[in-house]
N, C-alpha and C. Protein backbone atom coordinates (compact mmCIF):
# COMPACT_ATOMS: atom_id res chain seq x y z
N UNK A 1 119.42 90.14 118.66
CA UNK A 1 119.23 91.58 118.83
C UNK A 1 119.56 91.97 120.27
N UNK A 2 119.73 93.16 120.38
CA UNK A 2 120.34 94.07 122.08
C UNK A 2 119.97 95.33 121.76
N UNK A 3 119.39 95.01 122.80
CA UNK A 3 118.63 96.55 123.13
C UNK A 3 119.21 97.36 124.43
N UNK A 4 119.56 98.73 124.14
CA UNK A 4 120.06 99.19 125.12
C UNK A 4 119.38 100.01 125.75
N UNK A 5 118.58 99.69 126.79
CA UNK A 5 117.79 100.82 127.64
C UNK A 5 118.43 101.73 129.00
N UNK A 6 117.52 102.49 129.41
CA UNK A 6 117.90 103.00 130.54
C UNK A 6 117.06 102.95 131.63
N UNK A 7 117.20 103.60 133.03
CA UNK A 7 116.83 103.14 134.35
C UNK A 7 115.20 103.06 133.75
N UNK A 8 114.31 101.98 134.57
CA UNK A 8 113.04 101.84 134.04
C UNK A 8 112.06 102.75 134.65
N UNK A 9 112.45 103.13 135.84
CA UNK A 9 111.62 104.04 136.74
C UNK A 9 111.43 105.05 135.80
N UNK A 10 112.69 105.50 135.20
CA UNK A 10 112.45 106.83 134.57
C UNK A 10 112.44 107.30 133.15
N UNK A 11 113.05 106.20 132.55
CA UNK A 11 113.40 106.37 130.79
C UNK A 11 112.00 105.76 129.92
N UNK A 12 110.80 106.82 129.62
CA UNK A 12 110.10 106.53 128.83
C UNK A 12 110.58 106.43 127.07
N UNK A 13 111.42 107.36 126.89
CA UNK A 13 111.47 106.91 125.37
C UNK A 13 112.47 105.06 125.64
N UNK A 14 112.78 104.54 126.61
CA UNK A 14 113.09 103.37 126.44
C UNK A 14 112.22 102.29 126.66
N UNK A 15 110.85 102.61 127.33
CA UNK A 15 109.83 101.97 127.52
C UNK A 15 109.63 101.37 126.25
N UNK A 16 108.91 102.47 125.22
CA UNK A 16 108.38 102.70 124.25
C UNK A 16 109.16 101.57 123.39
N UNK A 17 110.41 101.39 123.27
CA UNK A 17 111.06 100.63 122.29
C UNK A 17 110.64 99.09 122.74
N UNK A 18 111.22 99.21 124.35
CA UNK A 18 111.19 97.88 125.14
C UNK A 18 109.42 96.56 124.92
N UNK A 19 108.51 97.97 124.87
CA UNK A 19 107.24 97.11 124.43
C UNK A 19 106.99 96.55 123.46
N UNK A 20 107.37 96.76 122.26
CA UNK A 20 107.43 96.17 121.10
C UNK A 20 107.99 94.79 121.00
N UNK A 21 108.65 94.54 121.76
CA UNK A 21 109.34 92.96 122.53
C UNK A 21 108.24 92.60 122.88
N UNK A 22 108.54 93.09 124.18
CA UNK A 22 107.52 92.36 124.92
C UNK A 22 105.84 91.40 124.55
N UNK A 23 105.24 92.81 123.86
CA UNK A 23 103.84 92.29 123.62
C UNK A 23 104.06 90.96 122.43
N UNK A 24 105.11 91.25 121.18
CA UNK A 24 105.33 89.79 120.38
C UNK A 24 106.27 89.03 120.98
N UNK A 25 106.20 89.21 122.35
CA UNK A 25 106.99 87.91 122.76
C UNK A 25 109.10 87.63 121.64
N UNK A 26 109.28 88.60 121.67
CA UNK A 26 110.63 88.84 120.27
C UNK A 26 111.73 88.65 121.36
N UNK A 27 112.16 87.93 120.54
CA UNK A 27 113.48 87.93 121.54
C UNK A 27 114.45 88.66 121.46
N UNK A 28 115.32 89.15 122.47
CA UNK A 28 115.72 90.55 122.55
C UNK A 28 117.16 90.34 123.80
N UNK A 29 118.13 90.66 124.20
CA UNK A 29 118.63 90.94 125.40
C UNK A 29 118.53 92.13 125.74
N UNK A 30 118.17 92.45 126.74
CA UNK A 30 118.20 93.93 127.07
C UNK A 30 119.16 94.09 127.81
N UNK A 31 120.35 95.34 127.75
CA UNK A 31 121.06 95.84 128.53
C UNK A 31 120.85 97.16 129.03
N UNK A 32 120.39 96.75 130.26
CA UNK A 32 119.81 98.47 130.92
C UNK A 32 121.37 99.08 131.70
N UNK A 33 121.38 100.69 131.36
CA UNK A 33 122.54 101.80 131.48
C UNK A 33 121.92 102.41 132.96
N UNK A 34 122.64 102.76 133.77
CA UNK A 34 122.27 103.86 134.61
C UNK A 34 122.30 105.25 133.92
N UNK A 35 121.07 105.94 133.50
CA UNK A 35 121.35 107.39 132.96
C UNK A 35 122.25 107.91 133.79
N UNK A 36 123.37 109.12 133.14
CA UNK A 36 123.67 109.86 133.16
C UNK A 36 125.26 109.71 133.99
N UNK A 37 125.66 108.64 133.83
CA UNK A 37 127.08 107.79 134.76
C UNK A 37 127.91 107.42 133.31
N UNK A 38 129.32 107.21 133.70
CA UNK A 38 130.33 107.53 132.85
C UNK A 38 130.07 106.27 132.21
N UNK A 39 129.65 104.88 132.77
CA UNK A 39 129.44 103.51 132.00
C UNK A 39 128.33 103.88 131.16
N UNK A 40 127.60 104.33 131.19
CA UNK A 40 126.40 105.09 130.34
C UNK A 40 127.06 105.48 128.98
N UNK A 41 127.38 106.03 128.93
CA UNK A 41 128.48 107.04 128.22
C UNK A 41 129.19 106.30 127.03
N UNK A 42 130.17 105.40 128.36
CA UNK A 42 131.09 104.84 127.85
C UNK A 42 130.80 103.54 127.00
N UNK A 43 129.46 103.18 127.47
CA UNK A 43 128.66 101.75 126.69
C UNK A 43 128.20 102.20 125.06
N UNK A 44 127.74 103.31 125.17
CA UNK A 44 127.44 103.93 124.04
C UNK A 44 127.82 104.47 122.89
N UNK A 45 128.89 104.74 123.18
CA UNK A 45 129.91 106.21 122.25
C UNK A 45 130.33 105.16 120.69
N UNK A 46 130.57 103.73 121.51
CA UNK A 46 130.89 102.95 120.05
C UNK A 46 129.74 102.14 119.48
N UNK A 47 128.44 102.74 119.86
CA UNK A 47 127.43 102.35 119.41
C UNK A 47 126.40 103.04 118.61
N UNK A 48 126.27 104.02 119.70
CA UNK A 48 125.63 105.46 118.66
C UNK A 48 126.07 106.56 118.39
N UNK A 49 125.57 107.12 117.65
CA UNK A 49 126.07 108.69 117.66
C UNK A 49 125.96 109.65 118.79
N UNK A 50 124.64 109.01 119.28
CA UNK A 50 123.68 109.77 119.90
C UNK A 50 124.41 109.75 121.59
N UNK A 51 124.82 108.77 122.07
CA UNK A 51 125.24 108.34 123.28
C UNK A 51 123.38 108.10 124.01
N UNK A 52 122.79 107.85 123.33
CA UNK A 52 121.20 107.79 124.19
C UNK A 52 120.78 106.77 124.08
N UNK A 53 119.64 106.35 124.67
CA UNK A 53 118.86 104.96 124.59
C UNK A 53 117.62 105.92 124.29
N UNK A 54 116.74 104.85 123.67
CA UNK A 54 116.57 103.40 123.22
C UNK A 54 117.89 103.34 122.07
N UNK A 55 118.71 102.29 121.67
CA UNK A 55 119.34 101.75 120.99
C UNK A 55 118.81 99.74 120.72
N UNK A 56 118.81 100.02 119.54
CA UNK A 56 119.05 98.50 119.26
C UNK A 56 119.91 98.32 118.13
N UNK A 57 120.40 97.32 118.85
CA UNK A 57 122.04 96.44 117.80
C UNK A 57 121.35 95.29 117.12
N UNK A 58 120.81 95.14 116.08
CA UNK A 58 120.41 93.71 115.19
C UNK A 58 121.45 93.14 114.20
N UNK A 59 122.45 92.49 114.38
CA UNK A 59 123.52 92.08 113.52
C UNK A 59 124.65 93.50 113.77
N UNK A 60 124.68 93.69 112.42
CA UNK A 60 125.69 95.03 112.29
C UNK A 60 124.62 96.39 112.22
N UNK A 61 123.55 96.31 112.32
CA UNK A 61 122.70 97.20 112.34
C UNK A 61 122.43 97.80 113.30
N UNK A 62 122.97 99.61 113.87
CA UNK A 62 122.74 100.15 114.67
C UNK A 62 121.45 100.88 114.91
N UNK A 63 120.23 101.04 115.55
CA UNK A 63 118.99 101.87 115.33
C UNK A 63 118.70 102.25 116.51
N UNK A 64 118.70 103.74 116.57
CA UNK A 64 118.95 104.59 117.51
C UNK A 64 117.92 105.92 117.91
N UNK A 65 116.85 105.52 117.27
CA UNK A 65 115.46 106.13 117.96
C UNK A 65 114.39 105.66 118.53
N UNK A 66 113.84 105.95 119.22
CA UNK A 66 112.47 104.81 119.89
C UNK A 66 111.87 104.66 118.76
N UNK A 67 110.87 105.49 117.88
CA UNK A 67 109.89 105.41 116.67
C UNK A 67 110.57 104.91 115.55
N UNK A 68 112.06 104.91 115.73
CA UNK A 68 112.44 104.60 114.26
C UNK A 68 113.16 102.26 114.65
N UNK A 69 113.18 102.68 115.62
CA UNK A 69 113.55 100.89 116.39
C UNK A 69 111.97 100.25 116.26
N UNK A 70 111.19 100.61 116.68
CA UNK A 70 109.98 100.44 116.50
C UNK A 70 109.11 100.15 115.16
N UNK A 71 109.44 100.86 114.11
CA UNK A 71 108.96 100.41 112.63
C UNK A 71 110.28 99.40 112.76
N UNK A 72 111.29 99.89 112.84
CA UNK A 72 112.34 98.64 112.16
C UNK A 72 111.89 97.19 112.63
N UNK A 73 111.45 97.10 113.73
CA UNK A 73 111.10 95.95 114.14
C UNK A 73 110.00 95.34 114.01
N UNK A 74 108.79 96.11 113.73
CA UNK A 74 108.06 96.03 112.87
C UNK A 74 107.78 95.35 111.34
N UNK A 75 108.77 96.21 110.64
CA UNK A 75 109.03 95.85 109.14
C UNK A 75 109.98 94.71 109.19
N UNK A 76 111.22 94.47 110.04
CA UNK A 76 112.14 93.16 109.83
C UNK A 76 111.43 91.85 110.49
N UNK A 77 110.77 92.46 111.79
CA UNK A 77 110.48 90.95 112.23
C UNK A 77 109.07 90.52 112.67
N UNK A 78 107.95 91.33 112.40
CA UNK A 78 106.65 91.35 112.22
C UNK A 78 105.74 91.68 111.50
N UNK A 79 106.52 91.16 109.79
CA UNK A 79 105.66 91.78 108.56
C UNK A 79 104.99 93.20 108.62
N UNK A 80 105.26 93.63 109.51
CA UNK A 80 104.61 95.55 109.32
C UNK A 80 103.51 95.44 110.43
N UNK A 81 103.18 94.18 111.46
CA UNK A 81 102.07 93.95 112.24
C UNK A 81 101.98 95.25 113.39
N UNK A 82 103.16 95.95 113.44
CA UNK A 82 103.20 96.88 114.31
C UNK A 82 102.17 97.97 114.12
N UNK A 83 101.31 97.90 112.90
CA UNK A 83 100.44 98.97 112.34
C UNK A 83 99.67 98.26 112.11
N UNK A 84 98.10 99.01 112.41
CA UNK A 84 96.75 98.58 111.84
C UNK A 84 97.00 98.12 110.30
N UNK A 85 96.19 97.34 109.99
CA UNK A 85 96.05 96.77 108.46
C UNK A 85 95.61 97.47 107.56
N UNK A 86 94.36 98.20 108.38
CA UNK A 86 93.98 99.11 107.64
C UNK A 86 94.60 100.46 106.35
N UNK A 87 94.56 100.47 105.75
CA UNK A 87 95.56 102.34 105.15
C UNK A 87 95.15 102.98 105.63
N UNK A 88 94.04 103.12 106.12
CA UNK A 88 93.49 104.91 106.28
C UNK A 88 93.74 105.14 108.32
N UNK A 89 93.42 103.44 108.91
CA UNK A 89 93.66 103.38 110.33
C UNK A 89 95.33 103.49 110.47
N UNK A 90 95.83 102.80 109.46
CA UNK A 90 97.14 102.86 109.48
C UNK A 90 97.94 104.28 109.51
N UNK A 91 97.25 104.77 108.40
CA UNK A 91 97.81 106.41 108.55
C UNK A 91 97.56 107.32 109.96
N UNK A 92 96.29 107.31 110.10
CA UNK A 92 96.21 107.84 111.43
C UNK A 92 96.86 107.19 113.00
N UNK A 93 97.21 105.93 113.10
CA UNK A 93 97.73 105.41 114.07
C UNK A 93 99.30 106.16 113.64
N UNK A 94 100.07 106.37 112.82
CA UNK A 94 101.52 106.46 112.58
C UNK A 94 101.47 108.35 112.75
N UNK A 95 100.12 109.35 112.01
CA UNK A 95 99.84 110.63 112.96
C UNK A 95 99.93 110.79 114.39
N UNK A 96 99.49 109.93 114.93
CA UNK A 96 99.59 110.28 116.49
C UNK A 96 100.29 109.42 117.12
N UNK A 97 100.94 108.36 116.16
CA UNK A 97 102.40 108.25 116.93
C UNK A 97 103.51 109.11 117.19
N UNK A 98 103.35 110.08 115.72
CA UNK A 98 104.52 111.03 115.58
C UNK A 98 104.25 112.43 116.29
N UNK A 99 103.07 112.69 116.47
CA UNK A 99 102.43 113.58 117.30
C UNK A 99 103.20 113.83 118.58
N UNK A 100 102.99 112.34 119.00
CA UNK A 100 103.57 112.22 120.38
C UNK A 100 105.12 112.52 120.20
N UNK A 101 105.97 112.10 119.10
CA UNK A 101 107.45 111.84 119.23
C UNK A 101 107.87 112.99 118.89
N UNK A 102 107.03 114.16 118.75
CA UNK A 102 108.05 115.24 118.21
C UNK A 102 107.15 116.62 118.84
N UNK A 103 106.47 115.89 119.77
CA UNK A 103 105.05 117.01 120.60
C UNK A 103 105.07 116.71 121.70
N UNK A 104 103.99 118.25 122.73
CA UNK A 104 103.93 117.75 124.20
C UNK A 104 105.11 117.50 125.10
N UNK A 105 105.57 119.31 124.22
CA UNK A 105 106.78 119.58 125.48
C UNK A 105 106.79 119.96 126.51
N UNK A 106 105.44 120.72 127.21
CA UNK A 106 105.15 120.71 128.49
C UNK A 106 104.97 119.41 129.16
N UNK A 107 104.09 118.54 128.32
CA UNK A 107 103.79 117.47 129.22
C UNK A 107 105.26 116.81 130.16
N UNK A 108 106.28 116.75 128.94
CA UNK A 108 107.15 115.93 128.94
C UNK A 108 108.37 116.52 130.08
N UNK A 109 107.93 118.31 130.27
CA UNK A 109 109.27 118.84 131.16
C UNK A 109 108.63 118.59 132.71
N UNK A 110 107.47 118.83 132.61
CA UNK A 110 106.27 118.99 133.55
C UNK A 110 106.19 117.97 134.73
N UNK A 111 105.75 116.70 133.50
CA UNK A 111 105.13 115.34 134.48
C UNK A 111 106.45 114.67 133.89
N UNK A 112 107.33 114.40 134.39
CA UNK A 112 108.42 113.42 133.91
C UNK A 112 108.08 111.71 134.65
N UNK A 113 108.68 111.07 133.74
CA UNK A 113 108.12 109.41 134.05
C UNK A 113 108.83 109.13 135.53
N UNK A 114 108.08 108.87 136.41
CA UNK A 114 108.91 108.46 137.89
C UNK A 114 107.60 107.27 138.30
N UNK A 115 107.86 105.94 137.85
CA UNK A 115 106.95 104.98 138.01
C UNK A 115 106.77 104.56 139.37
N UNK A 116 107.87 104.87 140.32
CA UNK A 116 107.80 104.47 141.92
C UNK A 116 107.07 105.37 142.67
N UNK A 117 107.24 107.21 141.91
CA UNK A 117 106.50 108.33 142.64
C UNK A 117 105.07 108.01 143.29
N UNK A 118 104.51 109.38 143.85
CA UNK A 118 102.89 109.75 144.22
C UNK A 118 103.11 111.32 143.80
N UNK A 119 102.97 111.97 142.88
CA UNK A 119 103.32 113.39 143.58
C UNK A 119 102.65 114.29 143.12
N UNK A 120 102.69 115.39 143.60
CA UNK A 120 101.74 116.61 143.13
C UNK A 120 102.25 117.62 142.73
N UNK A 121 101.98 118.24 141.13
CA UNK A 121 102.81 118.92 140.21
C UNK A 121 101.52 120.30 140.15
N UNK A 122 102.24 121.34 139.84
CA UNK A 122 101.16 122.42 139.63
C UNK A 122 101.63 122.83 137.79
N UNK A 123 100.54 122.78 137.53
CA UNK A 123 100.65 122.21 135.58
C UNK A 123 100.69 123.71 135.36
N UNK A 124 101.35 124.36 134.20
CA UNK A 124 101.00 125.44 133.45
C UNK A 124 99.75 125.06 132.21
N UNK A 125 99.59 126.31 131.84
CA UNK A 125 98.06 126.44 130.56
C UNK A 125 99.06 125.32 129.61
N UNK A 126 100.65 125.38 128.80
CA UNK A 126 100.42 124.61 128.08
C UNK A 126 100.22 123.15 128.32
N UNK A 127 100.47 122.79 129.54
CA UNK A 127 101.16 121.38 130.06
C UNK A 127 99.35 121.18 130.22
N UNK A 128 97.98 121.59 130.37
CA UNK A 128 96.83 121.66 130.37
C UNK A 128 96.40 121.47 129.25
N UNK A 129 96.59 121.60 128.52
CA UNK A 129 96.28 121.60 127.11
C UNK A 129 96.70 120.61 126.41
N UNK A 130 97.76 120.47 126.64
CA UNK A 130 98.39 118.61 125.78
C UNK A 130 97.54 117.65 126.82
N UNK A 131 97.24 117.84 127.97
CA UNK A 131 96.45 116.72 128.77
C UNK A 131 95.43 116.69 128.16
N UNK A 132 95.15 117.89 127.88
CA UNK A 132 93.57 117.77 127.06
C UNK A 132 93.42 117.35 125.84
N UNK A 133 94.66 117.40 125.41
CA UNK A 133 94.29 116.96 123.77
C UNK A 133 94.67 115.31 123.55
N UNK A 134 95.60 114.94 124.60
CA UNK A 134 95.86 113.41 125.07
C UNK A 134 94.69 112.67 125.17
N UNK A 135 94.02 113.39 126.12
CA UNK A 135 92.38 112.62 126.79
C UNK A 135 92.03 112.68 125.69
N UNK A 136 91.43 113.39 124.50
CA UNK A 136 90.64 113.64 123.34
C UNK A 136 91.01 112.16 122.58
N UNK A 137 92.16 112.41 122.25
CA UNK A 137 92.66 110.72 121.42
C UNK A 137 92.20 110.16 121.97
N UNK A 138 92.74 109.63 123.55
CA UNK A 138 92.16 108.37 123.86
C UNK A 138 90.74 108.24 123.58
N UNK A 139 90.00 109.33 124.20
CA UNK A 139 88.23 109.27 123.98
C UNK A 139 87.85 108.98 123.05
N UNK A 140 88.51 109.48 121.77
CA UNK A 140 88.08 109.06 120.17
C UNK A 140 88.74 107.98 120.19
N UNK A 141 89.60 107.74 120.38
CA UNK A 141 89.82 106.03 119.48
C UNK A 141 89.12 105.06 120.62
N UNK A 142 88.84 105.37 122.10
CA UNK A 142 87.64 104.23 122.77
C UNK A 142 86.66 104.24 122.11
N UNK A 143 86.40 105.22 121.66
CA UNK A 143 84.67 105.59 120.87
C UNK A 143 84.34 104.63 119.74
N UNK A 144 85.60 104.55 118.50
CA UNK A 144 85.43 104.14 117.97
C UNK A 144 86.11 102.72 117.55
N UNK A 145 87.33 102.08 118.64
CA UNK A 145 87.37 100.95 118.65
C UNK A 145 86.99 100.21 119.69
N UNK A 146 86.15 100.74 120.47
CA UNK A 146 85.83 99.80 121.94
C UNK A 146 86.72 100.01 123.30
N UNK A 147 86.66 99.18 123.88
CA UNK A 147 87.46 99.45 125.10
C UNK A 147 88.82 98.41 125.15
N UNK A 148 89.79 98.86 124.24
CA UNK A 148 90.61 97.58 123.59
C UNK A 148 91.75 98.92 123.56
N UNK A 149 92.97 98.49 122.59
CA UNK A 149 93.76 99.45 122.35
C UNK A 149 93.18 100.41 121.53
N UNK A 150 94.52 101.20 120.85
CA UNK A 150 93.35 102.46 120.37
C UNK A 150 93.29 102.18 119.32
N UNK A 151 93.86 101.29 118.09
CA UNK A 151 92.80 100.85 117.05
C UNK A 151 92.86 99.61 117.26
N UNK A 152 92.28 99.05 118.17
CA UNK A 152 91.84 97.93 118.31
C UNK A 152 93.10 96.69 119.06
N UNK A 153 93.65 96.22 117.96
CA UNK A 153 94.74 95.20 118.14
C UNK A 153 96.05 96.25 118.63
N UNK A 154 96.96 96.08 119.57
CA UNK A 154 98.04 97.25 120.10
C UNK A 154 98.71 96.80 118.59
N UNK A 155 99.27 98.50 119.16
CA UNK A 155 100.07 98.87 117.51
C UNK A 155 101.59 99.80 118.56
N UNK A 156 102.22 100.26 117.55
CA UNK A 156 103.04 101.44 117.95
C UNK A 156 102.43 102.93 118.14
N UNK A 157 101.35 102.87 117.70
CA UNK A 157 100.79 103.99 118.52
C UNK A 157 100.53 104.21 119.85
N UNK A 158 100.42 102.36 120.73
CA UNK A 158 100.63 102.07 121.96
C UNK A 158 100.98 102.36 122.52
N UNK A 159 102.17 101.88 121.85
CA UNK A 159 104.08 101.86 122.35
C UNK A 159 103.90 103.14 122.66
N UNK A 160 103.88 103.92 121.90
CA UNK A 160 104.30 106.11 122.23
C UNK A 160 103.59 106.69 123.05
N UNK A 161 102.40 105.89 123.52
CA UNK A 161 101.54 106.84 124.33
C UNK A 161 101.29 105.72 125.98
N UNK A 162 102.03 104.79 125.87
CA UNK A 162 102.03 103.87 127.10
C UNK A 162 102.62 104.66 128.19
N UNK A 163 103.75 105.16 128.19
CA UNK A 163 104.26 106.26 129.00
C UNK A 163 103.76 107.37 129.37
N UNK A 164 103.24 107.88 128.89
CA UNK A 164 101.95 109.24 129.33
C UNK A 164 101.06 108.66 130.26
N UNK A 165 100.31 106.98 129.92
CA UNK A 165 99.23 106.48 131.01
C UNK A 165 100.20 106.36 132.56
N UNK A 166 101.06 105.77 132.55
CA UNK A 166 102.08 106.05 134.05
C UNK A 166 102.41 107.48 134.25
N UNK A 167 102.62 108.45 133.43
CA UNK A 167 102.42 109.81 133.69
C UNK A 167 101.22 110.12 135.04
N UNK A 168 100.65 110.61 134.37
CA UNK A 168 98.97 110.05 134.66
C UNK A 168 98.74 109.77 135.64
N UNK A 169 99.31 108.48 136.16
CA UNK A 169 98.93 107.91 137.29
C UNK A 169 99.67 108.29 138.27
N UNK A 170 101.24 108.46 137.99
CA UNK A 170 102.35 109.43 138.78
C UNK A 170 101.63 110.34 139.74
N UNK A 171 101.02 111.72 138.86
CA UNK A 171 100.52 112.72 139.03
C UNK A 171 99.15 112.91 139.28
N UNK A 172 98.23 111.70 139.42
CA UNK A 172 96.59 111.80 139.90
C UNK A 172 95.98 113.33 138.82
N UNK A 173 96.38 112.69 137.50
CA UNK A 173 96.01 113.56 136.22
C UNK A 173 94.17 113.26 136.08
N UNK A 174 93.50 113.95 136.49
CA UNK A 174 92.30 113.74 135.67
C UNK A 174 91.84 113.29 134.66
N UNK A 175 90.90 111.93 134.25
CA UNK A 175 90.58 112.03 132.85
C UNK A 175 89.36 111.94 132.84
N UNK A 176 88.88 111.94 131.08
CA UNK A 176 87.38 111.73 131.13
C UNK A 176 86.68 110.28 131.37
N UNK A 177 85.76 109.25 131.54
CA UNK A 177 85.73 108.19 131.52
C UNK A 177 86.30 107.32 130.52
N UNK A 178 86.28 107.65 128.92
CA UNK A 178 86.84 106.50 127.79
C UNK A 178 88.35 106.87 128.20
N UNK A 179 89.26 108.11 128.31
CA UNK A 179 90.28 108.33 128.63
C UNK A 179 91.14 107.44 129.78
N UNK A 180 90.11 107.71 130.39
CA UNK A 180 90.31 106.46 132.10
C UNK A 180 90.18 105.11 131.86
N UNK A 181 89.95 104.85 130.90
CA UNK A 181 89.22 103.08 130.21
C UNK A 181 90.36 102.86 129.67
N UNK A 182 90.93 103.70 128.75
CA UNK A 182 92.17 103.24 127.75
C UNK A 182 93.44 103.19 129.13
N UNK A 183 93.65 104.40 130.15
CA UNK A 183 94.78 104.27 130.96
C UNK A 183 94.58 103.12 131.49
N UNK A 184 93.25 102.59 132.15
CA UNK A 184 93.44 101.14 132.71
C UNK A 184 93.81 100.13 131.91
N UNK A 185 93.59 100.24 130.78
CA UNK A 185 93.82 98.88 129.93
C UNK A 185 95.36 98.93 129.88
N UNK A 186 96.21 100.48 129.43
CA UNK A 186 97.41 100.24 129.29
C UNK A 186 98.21 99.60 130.88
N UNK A 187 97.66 100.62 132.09
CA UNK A 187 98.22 100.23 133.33
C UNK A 187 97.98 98.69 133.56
N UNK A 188 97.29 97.54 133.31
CA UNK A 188 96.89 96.16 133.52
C UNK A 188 97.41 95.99 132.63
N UNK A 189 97.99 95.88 131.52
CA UNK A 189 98.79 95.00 130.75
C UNK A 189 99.90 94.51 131.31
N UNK A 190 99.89 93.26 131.15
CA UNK A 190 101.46 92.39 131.15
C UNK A 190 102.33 92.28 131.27
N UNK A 191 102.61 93.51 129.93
CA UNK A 191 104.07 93.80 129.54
C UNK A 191 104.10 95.15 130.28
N UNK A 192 102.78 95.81 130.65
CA UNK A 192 103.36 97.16 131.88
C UNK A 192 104.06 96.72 132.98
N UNK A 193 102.78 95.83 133.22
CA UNK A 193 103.28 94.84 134.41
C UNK A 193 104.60 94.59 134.71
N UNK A 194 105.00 94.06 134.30
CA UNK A 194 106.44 93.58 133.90
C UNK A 194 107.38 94.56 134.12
N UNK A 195 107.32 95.85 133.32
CA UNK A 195 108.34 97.10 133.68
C UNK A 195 108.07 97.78 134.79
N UNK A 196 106.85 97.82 135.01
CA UNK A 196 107.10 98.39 136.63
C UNK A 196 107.05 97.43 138.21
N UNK A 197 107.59 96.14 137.72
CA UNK A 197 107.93 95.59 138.60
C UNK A 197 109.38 95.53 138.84
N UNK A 198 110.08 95.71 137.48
CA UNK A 198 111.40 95.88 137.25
C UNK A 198 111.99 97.02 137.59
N UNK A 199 111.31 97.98 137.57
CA UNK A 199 111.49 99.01 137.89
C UNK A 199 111.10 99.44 138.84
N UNK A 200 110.74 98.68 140.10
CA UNK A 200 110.30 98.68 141.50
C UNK A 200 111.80 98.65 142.31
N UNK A 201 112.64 97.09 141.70
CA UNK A 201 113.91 97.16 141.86
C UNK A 201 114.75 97.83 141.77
N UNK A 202 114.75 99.15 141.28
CA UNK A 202 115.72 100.03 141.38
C UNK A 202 116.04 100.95 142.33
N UNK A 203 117.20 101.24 142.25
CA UNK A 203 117.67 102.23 143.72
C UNK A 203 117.62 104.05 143.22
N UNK A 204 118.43 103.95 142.41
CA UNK A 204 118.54 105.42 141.86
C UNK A 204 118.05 105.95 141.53
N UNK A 205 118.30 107.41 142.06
CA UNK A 205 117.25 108.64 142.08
C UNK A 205 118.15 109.33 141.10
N UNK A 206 117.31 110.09 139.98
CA UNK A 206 117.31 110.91 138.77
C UNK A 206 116.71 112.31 138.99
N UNK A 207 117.55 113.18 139.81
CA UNK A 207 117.04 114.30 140.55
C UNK A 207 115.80 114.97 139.74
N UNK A 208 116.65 115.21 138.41
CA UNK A 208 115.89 116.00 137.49
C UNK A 208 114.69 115.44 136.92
N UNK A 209 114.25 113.78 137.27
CA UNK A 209 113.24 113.65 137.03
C UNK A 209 112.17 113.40 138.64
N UNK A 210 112.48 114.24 139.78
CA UNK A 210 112.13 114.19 141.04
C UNK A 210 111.13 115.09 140.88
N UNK A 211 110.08 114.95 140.04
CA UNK A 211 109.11 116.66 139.94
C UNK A 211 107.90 116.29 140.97
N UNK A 212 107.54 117.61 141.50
CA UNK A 212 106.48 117.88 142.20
C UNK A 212 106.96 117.48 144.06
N UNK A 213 105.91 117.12 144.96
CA UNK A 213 105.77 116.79 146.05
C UNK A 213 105.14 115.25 146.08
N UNK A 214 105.29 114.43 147.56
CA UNK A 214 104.74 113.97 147.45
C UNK A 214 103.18 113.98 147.93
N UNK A 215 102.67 112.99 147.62
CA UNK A 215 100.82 113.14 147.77
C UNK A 215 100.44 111.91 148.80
N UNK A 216 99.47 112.32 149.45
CA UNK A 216 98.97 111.37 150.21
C UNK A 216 98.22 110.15 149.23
């Protein structure tokens, strides 16, 4: 399999794909693109439709969304482990996966992923309101699975909301205490670990994801 990501500082929907590796240990090559450069472009055009990352190539199989690379890899190479066991946990973990993948368009124009930043953003009412309803999940699923992932064993509901906790921390976002419990657990993981060390190494600046000032 090849996975095609982009710069790590800044490409959360490539995070999102990239963890699903990581945490099962799956073997993978990753080829990271500089967003928005003609090799970008040009790496892509005979790969996706889309010209975007996340992409993964498995044989002759092209899959070309974060959430949809994510079940695939799931269902082909981890019996479906990517989801609680549960049906009813299961259903609700795959709700607020999709929540996230097709919601929280303030958050997303607002606080953009800049994992090297410090900075200070002045939020509008809606970009306030998805924070608030972010914190709420996390608080309910600490509540009711402990201080672990949010149903318990990491799932792809993880994966979609791992990028919001570096949000977060970007921007010195307020949370409530279980909210603040789940961001630490995601920020100390491993496989975070791992991408934002990788993404320490990088040089290039992504103007449009340069938001706010910096903060002491």
């Amino acid at each position: 399999m090849k996975l095609f990501i982009g710069n790590q500082n800044y490409s959360s929907w490539s995070l999102r794909a990239w963890l699903i590796f990581s945490q099962h240990n799956l073997s993978v090559e990753v080829c990271k693109l500089k967003l928005f450069t003609d090799e970008f472009y040009q790496q892509l055009e005979s790969i996706t439709p889309t010209a975007k990352v996340p992409t993964l190539v498995d044989g002759n199989t092209p899959i070309w969304d974060s959430l949809a690379i994510l079940e695939y890899v799931s269902e082909q190479h981890l019996q479906g482990k990517g989801w609680p066991e549960d049906p009813s946990q299961r259903a609700k973990a795959r709700s607020l996966a999709s929540e996230m993948h097709s919601g929280f368009f303030a958050l997303r124009d607002e606080l953009p992923m800049n994992c090297r930043a410090k900075r200070v953003v002045s939020l509008s009412a809606n970009a306030e309101k998805e924070i608030a309803r972010i914190d709420a999940i996390w608080s309910e699923q600490m509540a009711e699975n402990g201080a672990g992932w949010l149903f318990g064993d990491w799932s792809i509901a993880d994966a979609m909301y791992a990028p919001v906790a570096l949000r977060f921390q970007t921007y010195d976002i307020p949370l409530s205490s279980l909210a603040k419990q789940y961001q630490q657990k995601v920020l100390s993981s491993p496989a975070i670990q791992t991408w934002l060390e990788q993404a320490s190494l990088e040089t290039d600046i992504v103007e449009e994801d340069e938001a706010g000032i910096e903060r002491a």
